[in-house]
Protein backbone atom coordinates (compact mmCIF):
# COMPACT_ATOMS: atom_id res chain seq x y z
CA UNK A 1 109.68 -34.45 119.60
CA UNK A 2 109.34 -38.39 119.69
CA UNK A 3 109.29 -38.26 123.54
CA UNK A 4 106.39 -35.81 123.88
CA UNK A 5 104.62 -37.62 120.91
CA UNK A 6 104.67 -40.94 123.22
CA UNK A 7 103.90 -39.18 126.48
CA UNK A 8 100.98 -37.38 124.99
CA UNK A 9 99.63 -40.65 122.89
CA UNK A 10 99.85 -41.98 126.33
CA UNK A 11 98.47 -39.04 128.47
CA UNK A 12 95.34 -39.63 125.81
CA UNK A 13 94.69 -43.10 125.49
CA UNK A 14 94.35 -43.61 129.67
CA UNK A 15 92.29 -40.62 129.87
CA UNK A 16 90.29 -42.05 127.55
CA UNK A 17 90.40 -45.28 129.91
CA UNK A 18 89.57 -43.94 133.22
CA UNK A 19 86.12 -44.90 133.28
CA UNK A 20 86.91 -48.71 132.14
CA UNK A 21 90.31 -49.28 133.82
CA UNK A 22 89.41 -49.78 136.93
CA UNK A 23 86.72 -52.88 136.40
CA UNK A 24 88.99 -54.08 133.76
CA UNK A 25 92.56 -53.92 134.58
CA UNK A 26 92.57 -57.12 136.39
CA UNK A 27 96.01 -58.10 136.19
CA UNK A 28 96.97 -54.95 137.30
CA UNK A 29 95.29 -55.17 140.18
CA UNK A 30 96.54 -58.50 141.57
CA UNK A 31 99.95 -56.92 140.88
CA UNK A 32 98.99 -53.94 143.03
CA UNK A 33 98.20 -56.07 146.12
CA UNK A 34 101.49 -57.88 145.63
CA UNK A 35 103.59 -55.09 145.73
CA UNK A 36 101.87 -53.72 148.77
CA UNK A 37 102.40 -57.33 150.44
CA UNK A 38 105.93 -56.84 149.46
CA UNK A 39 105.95 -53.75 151.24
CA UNK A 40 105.10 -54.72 154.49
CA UNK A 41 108.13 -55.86 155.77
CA UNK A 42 110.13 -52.47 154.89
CA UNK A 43 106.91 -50.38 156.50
CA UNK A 44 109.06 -50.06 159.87
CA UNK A 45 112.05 -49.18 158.69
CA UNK A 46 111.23 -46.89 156.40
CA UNK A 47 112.62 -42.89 157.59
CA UNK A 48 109.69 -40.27 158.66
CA UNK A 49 108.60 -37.84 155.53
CA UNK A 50 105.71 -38.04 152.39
CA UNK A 51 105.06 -41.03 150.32
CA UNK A 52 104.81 -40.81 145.92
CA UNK A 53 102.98 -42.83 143.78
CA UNK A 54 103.90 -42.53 140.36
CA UNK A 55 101.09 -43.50 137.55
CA UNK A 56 98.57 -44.07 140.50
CA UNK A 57 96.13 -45.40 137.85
CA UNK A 58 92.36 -45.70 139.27
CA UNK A 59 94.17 -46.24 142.89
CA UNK A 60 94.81 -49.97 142.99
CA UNK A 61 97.82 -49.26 144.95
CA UNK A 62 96.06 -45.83 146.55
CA UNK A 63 93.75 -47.95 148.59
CA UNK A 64 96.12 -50.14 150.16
CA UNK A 65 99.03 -47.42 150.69
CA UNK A 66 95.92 -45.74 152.76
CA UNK A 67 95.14 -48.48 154.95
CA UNK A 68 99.06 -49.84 155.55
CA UNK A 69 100.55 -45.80 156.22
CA UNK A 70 97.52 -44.25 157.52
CA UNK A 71 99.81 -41.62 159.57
CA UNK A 72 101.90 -40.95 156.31
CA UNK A 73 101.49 -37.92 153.96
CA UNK A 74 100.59 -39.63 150.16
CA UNK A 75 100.76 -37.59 147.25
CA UNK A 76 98.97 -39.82 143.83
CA UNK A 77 100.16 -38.38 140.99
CA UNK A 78 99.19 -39.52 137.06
CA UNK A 79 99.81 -38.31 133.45
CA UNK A 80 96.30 -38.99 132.63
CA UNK A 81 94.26 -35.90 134.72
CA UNK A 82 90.98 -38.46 134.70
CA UNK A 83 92.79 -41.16 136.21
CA UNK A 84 93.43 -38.92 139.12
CA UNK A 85 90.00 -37.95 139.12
CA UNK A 86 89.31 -41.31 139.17
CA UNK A 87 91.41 -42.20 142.05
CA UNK A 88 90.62 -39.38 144.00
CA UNK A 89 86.83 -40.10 143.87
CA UNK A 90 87.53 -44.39 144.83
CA UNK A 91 89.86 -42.99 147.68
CA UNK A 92 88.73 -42.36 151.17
CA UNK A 93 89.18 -38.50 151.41
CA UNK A 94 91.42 -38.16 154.17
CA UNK A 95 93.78 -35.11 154.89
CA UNK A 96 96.90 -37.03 154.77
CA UNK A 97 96.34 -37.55 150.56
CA UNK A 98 96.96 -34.98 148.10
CA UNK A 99 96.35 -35.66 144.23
CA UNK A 100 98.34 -33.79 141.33
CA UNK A 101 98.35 -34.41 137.42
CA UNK A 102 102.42 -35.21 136.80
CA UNK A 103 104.13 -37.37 134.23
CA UNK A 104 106.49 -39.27 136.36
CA UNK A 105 109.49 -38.75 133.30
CA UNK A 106 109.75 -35.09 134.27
CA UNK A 107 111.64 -36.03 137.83
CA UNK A 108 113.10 -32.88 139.90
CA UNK A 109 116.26 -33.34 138.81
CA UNK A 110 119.06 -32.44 141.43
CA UNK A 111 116.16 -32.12 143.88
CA UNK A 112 116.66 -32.35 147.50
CA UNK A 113 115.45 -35.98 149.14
CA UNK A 114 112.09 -35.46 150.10
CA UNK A 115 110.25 -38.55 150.00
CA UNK A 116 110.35 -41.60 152.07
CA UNK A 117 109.13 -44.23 149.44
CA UNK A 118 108.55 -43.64 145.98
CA UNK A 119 106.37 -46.55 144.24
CA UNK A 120 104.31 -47.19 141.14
CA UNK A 121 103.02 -50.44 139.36
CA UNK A 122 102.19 -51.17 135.79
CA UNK A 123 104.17 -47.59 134.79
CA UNK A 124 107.64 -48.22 134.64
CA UNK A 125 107.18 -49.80 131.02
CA UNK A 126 105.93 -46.65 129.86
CA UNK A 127 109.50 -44.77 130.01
CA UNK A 128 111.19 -43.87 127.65
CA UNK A 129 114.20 -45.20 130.15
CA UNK A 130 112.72 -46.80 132.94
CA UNK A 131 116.15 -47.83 134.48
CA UNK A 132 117.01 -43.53 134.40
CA UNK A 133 113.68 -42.23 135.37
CA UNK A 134 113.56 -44.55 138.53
CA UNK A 135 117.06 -43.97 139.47
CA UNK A 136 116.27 -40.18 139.35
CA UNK A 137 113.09 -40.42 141.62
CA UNK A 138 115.97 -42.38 144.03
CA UNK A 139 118.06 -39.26 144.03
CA UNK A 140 114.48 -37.57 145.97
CA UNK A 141 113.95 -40.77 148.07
CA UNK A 142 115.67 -40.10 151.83
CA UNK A 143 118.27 -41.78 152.48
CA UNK A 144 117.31 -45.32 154.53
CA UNK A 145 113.98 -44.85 151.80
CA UNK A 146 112.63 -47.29 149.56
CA UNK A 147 111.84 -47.22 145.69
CA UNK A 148 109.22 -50.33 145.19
CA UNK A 149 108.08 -50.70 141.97
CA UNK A 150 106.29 -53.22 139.54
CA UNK A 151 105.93 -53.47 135.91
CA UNK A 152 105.94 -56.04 133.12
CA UNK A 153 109.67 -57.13 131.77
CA UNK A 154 110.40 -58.41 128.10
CA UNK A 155 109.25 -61.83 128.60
CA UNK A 156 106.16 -60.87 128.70
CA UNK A 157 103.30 -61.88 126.28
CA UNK A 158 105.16 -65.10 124.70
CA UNK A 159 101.87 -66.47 122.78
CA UNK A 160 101.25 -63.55 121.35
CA UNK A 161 105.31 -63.78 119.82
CA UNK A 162 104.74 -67.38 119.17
CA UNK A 163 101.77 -66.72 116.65
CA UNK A 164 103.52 -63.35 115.18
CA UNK A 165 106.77 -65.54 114.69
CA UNK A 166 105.07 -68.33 112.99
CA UNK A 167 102.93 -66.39 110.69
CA UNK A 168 106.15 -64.19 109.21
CA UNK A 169 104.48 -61.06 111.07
CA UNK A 170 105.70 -58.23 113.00
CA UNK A 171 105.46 -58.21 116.80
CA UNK A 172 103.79 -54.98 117.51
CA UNK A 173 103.67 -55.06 121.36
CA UNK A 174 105.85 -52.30 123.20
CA UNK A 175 109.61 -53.17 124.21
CA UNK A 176 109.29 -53.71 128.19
CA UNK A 177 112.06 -53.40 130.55
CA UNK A 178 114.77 -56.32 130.57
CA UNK A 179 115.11 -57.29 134.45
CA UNK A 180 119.03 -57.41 134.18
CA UNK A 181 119.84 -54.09 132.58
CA UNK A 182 117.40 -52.88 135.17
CA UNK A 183 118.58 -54.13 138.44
CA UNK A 184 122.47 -53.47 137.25
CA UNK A 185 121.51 -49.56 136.37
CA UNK A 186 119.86 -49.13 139.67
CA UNK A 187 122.66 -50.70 141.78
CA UNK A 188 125.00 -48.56 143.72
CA UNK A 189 127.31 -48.60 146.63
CA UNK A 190 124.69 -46.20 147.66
CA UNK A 191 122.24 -49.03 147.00
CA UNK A 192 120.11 -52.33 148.07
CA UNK A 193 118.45 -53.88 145.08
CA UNK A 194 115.97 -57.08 145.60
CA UNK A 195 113.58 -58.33 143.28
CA UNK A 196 112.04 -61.27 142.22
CA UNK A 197 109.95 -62.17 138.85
CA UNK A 198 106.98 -63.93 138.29
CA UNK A 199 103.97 -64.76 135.71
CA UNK A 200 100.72 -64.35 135.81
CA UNK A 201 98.11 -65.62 133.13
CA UNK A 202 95.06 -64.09 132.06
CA UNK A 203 92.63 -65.63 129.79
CA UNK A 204 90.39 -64.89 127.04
CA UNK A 205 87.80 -65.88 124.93
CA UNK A 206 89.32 -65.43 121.42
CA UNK A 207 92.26 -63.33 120.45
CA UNK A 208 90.18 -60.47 119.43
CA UNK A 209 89.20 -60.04 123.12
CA UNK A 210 92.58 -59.86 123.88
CA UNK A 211 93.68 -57.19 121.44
CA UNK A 212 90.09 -55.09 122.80
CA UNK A 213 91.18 -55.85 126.51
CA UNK A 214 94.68 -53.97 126.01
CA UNK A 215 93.06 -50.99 124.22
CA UNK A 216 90.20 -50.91 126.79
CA UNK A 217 92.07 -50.76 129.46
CA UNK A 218 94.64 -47.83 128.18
CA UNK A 219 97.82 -50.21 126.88
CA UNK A 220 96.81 -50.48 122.99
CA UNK A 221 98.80 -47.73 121.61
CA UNK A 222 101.81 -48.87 119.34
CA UNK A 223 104.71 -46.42 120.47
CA UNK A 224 106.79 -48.07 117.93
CA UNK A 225 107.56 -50.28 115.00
CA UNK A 226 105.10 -50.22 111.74
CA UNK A 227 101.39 -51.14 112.85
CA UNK A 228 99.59 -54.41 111.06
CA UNK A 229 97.23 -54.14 108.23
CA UNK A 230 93.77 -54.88 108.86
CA UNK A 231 94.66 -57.47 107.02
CA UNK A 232 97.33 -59.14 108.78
CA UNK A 233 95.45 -58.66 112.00
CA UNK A 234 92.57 -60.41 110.67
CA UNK A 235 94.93 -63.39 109.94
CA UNK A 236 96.57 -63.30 113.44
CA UNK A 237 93.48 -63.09 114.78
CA UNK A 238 91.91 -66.00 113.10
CA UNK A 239 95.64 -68.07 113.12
CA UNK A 240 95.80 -67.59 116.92
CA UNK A 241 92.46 -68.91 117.79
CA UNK A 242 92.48 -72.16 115.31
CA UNK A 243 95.91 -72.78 117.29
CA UNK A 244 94.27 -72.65 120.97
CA UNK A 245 92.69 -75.58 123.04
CA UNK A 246 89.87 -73.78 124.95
CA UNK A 247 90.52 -70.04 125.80
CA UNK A 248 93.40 -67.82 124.51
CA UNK A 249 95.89 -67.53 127.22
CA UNK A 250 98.58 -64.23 127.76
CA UNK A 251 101.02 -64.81 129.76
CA UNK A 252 102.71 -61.22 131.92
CA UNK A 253 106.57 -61.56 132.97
CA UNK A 254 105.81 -59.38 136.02
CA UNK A 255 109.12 -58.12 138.08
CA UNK A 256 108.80 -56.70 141.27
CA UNK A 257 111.60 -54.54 142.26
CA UNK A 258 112.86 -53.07 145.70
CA UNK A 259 115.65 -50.49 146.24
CA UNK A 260 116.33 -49.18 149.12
CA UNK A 261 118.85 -46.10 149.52
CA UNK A 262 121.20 -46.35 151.71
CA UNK A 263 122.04 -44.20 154.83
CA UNK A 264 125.37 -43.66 153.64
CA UNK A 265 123.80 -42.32 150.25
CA UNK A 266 124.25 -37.97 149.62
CA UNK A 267 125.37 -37.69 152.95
């Protein structure tokens, strides 16, 4: 019941986003064309058959996937039905892209390998067990494929904790993926894990922009923990922007993650 209360709070709140996200969700756009730079190198090597985005968003990734694997069949799949509308209007309409409404927790299970590469960015965090959910979309990744994903770990967002910490106050962001547990679940003898971590800053002009930002662009909902008062808020708010020098700065702990399935793997 908890599970489908998240998935739906979250299958709302980016529909309701759709028509902001995409002007918005700067951050997750830089991290888009990183992952695709990251991607380049494996293009080559990668084993004939379709390509899966998972979360595909406003189609930040979409885009680039079109012009790097212009020969490859791409299926962009979200929970949020306008943010495939959304993507499938920005995309360029070729026949090698197909579009389908799919929350990326409800994997074939003990499906045969079928895609080549699966990737998403900024979703992973959204599992209920990202480690599990990506390790079953490599059970449908081809053996010699590639699972390339990006999302924000648990050291994310550390002057946000700062201000909570010093005012006595709940930290009501989201637990997001620790790297470690992460990159240990998804390694195998059938496996080839690489990743590296980095952080990006974004700025605002007070910390009520901030707090407006996440819900504008789809990432305000509170999937757990007891919510602040309007109250408290107010004195985070006001705390948080007596404390700065200039604008508010967030800071994202971004990982970017590549696992490639070995040949060896389900044969």
């Amino acid at each position: 019941m908890i599970e489908n209360f998240i998935r739906k709070e979250n299958q709302t709140s980016f529909n309701r986003s759709a028509a902001a996200y995409h002007t918005n969700a700067r951050v997750q756009k830089e991290v888009a064309g990183r992952l695709i730079a990251s991607l380049k190198p494996w293009k080559e090597i990668l084993p004939p058959g379709p390509v899966v985005e998972l979360g595909c968003g406003t189609g930040f990734v979409g885009r680039e996937l079109q012009q790097l694997l212009p020969e490859r069949k791409l299926l962009f799949t979200d929970i949020a039905p306008n943010m495939v509308e959304k993507c499938r209007d920005w995309l360029d309409q070729a026949s090698n892209c197909s579009f389908k409404v799919l929350d990326a927790e409800d994997v074939p299970v003990g499906g045969q390998p079928v895609y080549a590469m699966t990737i998403s960015s900024f979703v992973a965090q959204w599992f209920q067990d990202p480690a599990y959910t990506l390790g079953q979309w490599l059970q449908v990744t081809q053996p010699g494929g590639l699972l390339l994903a990006a999302f924000p770990g648990n050291e994310s967002f550390p002057e946000w904790k700062n201000q909570v910490e010093i005012l006595g106050l709940p930290f009501t962001g989201n637990t997001l993926p620790d790297t470690e547990e992460m990159v240990i679940k998804l390694s195998s003898e059938d496996t080839q894990v690489d990743y590296y971590e980095d952080t990006i800053t974004q700025k605002f002009d007070c910390a009520a922009d901030f707090f407006r930002h996440l819900k504008q662009i789809g990432a305000g909902q509170q999937l757990e923990g007891r919510s602040l008062t309007p109250k408290e808020m107010k004195l985070l708010i006001n705390h948080w922007d007596e404390q700065r020098e200039g604008n508010i700065t967030v800071s994202y702990h971004i990982v970017f993650l590549a696992v490639k399935k070995n040949h060896t793997a389900n044969s």
